[in-house]
C-alpha atoms as a PDB file:
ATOM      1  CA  UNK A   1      51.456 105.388  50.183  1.00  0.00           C
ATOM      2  CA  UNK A   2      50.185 101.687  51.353  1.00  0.00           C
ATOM      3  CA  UNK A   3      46.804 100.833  50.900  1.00  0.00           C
ATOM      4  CA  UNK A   4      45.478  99.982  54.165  1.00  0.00           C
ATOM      5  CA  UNK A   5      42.317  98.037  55.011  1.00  0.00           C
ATOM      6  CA  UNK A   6      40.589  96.758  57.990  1.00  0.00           C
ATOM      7  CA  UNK A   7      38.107  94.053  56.924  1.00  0.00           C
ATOM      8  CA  UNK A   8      36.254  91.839  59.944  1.00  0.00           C
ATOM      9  CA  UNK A   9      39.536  92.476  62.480  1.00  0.00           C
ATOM     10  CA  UNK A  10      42.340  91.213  59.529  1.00  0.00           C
ATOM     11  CA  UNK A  11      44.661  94.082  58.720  1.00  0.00           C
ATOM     12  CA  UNK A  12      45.172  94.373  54.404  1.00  0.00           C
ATOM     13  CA  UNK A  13      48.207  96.004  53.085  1.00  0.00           C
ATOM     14  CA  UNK A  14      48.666  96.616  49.867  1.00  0.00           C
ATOM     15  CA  UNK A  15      51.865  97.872  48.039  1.00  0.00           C
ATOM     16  CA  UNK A  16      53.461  98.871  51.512  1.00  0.00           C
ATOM     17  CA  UNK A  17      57.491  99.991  51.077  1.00  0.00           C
ATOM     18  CA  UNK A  18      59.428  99.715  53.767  1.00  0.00           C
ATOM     19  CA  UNK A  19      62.789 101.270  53.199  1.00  0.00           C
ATOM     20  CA  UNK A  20      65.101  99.831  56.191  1.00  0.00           C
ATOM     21  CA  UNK A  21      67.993  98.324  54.991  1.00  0.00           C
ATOM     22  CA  UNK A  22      68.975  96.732  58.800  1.00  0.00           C
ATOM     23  CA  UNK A  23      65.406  95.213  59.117  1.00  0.00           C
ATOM     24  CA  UNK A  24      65.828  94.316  55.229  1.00  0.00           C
ATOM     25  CA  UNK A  25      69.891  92.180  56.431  1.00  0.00           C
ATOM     26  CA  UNK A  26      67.798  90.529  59.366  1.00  0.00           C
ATOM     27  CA  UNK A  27      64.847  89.521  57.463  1.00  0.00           C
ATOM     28  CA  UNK A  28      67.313  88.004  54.678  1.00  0.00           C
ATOM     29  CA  UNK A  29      68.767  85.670  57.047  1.00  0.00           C
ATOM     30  CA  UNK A  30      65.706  83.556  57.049  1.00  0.00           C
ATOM     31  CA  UNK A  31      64.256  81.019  54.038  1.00  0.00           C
ATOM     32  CA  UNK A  32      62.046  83.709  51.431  1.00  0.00           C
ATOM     33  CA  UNK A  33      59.014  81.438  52.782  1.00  0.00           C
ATOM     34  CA  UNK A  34      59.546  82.385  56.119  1.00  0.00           C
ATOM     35  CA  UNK A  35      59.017  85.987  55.452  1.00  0.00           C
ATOM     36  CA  UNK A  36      55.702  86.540  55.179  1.00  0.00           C
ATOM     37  CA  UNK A  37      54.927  85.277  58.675  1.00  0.00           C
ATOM     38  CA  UNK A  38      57.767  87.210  60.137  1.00  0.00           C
ATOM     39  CA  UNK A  39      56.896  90.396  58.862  1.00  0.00           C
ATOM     40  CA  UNK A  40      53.303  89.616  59.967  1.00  0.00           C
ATOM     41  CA  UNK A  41      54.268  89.153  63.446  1.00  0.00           C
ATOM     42  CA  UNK A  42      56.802  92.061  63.412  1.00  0.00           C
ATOM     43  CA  UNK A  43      54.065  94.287  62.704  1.00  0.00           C
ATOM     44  CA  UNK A  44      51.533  93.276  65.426  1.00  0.00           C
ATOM     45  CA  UNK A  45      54.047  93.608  67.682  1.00  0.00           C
ATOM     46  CA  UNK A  46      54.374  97.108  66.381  1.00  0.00           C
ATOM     47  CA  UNK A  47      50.797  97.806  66.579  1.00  0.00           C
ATOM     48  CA  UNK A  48      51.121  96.713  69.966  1.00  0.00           C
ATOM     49  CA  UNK A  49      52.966  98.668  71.283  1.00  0.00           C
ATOM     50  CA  UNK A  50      50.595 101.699  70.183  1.00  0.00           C
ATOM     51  CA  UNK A  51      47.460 100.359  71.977  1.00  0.00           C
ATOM     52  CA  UNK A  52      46.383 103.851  73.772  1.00  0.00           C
ATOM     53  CA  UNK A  53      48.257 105.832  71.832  1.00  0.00           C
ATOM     54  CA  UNK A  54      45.530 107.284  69.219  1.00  0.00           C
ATOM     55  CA  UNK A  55      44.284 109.846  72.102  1.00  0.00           C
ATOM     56  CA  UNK A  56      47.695 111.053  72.978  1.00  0.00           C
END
């Protein structure tokens, strides 16, 4: 399991596996330096689209 931190409104993830192999082929067809800021914005996107959803 990831370690997950929320530390003055930045999101810290630590040792976080994520076992998709089609996300894995898209995310290969960009340069290796590229991939932090994709994933970043791939996941607030994500998050985003859970705003309201913690009382459900």
């Amino acid at each position: 399991m990831a370690d997950v931190q929320i530390d003055d409104g930045i999101i810290k993830i630590l040792n976080l596996d994520i076992q998709d192999p089609k996300a894995a082929a898209v995310l290969a067809e960009y340069p290796q330096v590229r991939w932090a800021e994709i994933t970043r914005r791939a996941l607030k996107i994500g998050l985003g689209y859970l705003k309201g959803g913690a009382k459900d």
